[in-house]
N, C-alpha and C. Protein backbone atom coordinates (compact mmCIF):
# COMPACT_ATOMS: atom_id res chain seq x y z
N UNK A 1 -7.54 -56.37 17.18
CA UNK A 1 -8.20 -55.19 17.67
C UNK A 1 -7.19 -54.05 17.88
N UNK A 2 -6.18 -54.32 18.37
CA UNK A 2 -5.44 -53.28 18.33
C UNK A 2 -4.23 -52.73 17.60
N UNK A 3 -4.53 -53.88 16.42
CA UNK A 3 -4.27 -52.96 14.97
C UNK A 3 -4.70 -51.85 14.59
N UNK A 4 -6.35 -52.47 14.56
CA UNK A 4 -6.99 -51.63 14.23
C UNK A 4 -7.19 -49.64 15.07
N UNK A 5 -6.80 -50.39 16.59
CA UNK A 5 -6.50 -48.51 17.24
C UNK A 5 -5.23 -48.20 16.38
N UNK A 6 -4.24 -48.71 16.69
CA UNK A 6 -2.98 -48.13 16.02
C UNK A 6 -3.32 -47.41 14.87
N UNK A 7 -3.99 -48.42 13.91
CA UNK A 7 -4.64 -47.80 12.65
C UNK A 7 -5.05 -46.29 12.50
N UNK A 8 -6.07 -46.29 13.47
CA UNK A 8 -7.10 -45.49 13.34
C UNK A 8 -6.32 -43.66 13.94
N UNK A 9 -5.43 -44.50 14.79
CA UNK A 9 -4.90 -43.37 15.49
C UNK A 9 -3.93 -42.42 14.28
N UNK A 10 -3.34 -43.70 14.10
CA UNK A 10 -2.11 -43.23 12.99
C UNK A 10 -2.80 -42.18 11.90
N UNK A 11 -4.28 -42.57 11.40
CA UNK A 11 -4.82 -41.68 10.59
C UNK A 11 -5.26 -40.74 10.68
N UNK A 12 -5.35 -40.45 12.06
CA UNK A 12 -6.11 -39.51 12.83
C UNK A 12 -4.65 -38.11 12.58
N UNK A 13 -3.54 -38.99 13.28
CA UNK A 13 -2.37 -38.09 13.46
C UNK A 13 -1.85 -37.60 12.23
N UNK A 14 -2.06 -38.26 11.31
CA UNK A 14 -1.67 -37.86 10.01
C UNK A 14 -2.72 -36.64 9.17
N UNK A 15 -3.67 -36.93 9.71
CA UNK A 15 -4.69 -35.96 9.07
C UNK A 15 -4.89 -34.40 10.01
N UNK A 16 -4.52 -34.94 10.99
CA UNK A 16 -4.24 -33.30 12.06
C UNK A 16 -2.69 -32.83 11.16
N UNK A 17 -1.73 -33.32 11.12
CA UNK A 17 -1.04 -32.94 10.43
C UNK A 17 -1.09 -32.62 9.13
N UNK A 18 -2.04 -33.17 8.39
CA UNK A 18 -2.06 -32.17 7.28
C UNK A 18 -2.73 -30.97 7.41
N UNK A 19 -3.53 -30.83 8.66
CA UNK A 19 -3.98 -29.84 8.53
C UNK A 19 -3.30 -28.86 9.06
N UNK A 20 -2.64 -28.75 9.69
CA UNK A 20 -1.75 -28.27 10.25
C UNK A 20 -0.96 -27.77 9.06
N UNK A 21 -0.10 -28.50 8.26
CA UNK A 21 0.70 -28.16 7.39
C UNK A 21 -0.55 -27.06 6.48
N UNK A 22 -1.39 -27.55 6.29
CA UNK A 22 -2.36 -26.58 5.15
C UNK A 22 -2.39 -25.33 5.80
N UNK A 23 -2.48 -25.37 6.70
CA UNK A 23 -2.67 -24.22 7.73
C UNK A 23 -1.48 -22.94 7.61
N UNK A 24 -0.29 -23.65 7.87
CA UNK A 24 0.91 -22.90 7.89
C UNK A 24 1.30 -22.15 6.13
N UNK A 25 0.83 -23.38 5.32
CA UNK A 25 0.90 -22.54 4.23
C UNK A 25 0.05 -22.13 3.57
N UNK A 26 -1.44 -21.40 4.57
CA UNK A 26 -1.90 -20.33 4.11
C UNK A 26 -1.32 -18.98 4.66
N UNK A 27 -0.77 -19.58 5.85
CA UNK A 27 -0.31 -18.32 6.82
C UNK A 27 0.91 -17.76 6.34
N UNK A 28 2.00 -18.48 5.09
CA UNK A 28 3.21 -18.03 4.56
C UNK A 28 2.55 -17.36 3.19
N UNK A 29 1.65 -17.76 2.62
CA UNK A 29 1.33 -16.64 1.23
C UNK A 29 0.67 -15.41 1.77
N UNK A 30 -0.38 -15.72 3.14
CA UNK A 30 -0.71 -14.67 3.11
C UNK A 30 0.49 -13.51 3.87
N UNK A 31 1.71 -14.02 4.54
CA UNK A 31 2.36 -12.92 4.89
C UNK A 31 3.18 -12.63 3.26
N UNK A 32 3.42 -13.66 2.40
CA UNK A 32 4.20 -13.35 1.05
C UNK A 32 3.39 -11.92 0.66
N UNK A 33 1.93 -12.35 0.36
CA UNK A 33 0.81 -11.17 -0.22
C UNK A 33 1.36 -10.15 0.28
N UNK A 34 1.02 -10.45 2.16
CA UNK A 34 1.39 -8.91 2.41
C UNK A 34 2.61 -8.43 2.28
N UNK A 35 3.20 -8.59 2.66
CA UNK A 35 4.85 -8.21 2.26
C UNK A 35 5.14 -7.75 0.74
N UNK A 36 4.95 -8.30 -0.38
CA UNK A 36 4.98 -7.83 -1.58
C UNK A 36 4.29 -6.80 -1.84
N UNK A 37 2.70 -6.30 -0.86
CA UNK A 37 2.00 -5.01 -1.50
C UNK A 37 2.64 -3.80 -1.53
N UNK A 38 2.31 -2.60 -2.16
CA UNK A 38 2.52 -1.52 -2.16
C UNK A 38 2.24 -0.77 -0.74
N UNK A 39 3.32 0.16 -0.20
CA UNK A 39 2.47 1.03 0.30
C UNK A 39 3.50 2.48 0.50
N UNK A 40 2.07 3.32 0.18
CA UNK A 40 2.50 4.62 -0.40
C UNK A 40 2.38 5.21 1.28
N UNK A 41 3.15 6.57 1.11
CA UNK A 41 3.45 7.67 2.46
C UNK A 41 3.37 8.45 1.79
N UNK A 42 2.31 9.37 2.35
CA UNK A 42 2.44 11.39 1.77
C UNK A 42 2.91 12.03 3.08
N UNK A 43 4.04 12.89 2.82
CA UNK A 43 4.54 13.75 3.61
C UNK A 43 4.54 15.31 3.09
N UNK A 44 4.53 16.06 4.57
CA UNK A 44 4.04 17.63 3.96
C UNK A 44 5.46 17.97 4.33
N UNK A 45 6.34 18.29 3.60
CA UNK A 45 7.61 19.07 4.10
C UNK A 45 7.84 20.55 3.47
N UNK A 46 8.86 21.31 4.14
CA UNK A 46 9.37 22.66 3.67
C UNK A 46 9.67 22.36 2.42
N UNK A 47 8.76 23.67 1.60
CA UNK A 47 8.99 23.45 0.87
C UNK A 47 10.66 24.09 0.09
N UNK A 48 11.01 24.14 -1.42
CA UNK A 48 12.09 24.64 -1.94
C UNK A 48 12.26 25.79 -1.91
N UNK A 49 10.77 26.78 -2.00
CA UNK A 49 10.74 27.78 -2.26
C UNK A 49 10.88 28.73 -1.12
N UNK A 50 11.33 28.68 -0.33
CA UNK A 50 11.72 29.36 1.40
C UNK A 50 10.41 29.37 2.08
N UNK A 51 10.50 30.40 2.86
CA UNK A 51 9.82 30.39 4.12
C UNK A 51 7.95 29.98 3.44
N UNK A 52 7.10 29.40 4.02
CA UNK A 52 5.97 29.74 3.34
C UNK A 52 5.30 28.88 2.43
N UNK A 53 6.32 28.42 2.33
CA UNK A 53 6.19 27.11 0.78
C UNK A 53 6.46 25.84 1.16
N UNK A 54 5.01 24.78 1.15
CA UNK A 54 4.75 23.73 1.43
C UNK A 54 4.85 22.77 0.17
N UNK A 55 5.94 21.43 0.44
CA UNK A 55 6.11 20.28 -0.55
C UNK A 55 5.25 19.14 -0.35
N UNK A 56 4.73 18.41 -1.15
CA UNK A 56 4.15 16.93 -0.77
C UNK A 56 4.55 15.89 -1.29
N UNK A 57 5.09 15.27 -0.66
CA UNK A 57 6.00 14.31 -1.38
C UNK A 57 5.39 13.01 -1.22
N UNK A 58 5.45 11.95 -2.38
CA UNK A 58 4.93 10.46 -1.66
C UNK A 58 6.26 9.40 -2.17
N UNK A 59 6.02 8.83 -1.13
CA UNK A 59 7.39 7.66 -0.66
C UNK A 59 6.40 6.72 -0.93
N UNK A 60 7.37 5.31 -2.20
CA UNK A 60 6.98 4.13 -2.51
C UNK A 60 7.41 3.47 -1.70
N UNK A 61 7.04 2.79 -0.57
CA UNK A 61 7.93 1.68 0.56
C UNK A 61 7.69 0.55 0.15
N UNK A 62 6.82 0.09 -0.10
CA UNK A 62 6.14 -1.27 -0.50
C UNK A 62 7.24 -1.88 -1.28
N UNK A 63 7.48 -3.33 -1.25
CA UNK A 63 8.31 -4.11 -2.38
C UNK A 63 7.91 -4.28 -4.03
N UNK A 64 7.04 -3.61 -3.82
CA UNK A 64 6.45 -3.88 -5.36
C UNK A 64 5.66 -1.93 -6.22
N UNK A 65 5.43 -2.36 -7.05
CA UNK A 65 5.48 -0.43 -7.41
C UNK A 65 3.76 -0.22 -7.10
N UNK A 66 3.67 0.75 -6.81
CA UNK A 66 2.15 1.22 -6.66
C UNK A 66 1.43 1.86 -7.63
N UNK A 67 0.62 1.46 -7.87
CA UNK A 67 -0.22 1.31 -9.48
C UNK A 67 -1.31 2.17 -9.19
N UNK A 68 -1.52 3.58 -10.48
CA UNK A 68 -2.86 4.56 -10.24
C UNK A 68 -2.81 4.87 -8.66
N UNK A 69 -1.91 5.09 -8.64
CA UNK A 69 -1.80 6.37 -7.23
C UNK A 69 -2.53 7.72 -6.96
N UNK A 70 -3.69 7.92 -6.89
CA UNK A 70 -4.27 8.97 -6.96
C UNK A 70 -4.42 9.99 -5.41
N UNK A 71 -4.56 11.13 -5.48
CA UNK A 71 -4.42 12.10 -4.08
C UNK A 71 -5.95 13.03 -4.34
N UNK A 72 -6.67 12.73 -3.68
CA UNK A 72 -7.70 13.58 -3.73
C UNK A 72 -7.70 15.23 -2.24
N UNK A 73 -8.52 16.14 -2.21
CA UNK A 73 -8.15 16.82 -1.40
C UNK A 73 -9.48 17.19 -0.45
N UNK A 74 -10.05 17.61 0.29
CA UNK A 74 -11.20 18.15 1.06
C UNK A 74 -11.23 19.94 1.56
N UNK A 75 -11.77 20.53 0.52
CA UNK A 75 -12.72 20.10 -0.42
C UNK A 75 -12.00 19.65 -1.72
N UNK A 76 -13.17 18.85 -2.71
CA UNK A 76 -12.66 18.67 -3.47
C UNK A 76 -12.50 19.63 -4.67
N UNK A 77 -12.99 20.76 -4.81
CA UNK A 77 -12.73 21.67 -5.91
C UNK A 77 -12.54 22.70 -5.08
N UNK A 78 -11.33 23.52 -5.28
CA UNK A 78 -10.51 24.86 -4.34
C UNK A 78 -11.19 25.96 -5.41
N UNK A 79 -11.42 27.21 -4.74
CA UNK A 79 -11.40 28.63 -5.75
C UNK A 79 -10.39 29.03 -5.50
N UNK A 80 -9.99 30.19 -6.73
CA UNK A 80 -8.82 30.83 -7.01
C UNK A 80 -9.12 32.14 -5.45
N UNK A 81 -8.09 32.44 -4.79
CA UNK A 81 -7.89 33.23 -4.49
C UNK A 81 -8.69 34.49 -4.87
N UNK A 82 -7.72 34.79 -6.46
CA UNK A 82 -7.81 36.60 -6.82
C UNK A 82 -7.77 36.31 -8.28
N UNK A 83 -7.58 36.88 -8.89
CA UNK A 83 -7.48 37.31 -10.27
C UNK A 83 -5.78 36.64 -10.52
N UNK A 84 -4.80 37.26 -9.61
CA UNK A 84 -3.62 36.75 -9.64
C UNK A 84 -3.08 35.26 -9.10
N UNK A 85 -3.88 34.57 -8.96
CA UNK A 85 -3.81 32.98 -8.62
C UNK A 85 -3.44 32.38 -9.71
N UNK A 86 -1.76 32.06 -9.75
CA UNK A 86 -2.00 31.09 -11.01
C UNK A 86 -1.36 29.40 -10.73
N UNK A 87 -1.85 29.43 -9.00
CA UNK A 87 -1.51 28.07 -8.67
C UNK A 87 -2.13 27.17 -8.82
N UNK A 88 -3.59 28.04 -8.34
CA UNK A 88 -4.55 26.82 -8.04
C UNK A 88 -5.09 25.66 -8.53
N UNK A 89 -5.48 25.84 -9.85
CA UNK A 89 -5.80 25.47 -10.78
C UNK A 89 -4.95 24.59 -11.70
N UNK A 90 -3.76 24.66 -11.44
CA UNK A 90 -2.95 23.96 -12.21
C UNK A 90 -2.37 22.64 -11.15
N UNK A 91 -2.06 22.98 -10.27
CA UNK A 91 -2.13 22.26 -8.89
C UNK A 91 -3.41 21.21 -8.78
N UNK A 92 -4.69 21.75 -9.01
CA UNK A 92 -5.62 20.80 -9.18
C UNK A 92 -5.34 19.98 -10.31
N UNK A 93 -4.95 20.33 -11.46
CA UNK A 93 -5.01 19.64 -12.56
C UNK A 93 -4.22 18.31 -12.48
N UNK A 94 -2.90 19.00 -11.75
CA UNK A 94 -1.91 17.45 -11.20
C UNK A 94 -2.09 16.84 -10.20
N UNK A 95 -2.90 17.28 -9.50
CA UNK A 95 -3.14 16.30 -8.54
C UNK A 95 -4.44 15.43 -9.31
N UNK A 96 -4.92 15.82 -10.25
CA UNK A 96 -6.19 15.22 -10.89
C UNK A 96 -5.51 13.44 -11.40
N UNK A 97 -4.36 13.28 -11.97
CA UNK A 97 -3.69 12.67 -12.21
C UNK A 97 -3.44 11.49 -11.97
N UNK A 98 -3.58 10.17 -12.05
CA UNK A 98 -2.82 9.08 -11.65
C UNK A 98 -1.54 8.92 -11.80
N UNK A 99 -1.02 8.14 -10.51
CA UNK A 99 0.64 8.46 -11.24
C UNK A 99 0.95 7.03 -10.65
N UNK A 100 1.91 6.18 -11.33
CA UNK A 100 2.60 5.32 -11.10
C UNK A 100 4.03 5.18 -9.91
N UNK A 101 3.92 4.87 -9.01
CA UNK A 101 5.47 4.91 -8.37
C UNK A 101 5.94 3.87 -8.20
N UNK A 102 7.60 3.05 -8.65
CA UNK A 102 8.17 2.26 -8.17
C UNK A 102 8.65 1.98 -7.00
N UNK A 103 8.91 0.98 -7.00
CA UNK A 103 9.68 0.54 -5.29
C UNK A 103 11.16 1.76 -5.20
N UNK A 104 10.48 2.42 -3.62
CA UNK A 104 11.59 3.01 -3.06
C UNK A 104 11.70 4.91 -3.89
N UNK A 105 11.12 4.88 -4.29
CA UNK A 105 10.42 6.18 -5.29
C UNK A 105 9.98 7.16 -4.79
N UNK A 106 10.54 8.06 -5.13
CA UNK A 106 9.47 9.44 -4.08
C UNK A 106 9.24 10.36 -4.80
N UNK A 107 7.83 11.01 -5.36
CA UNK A 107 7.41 11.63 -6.04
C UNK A 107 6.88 13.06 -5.29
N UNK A 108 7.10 14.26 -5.94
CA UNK A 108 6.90 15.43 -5.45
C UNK A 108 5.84 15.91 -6.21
């Protein structure tokens, strides 16, 4: 009879432990997953052009490159100013864009 506890126990302990172990290595891929994703930063800085002039830059941090990076804006379609606007529009056009960034990458 008390083989049979020993038995029963022993299987018991062995099977909490696997679960246990299954456990831990869902909890190491899913920090692998996260850790390997992409992740992008948009920053508004001064821009080159002196006083007045705004840059947007995006920083690749993520360990891995960030794929179809797209920037949308609110609203989504701007009007020209004036007759003499020849930003706007072209500015939309690149931001229309997908763009690829590698690890550690900063795109303007």
């Amino acid at each position: 009879m008390t083989t049979a506890i020993v038995g029963a126990v022993t299987a018991i302990a062995a099977l909490l432990t696997a679960l246990v172990a299954a456990y831990r290595v869902h909890l190491l891929r899913k920090q692998m997953s996260d850790a390997a994703r992409p992740y992008v930063v948009a920053d508004i800085v001064l821009g080159l052009h002196g006083a007045g002039s705004w840059d947007l830059t995006l920083h690749s941090t993520g360990r891995s490159a960030a794929r179809r990076v797209r920037i949308t804006t609110e609203p989504s379609s701007w009007k020209r100013r004036n007759s003499s606007d020849h930003i706007t529009e072209p500015l939309l056009e690149y931001l229309r864009h997908e763009r690829d960034l590698p690890h550690g990458r900063v795109s303007a």
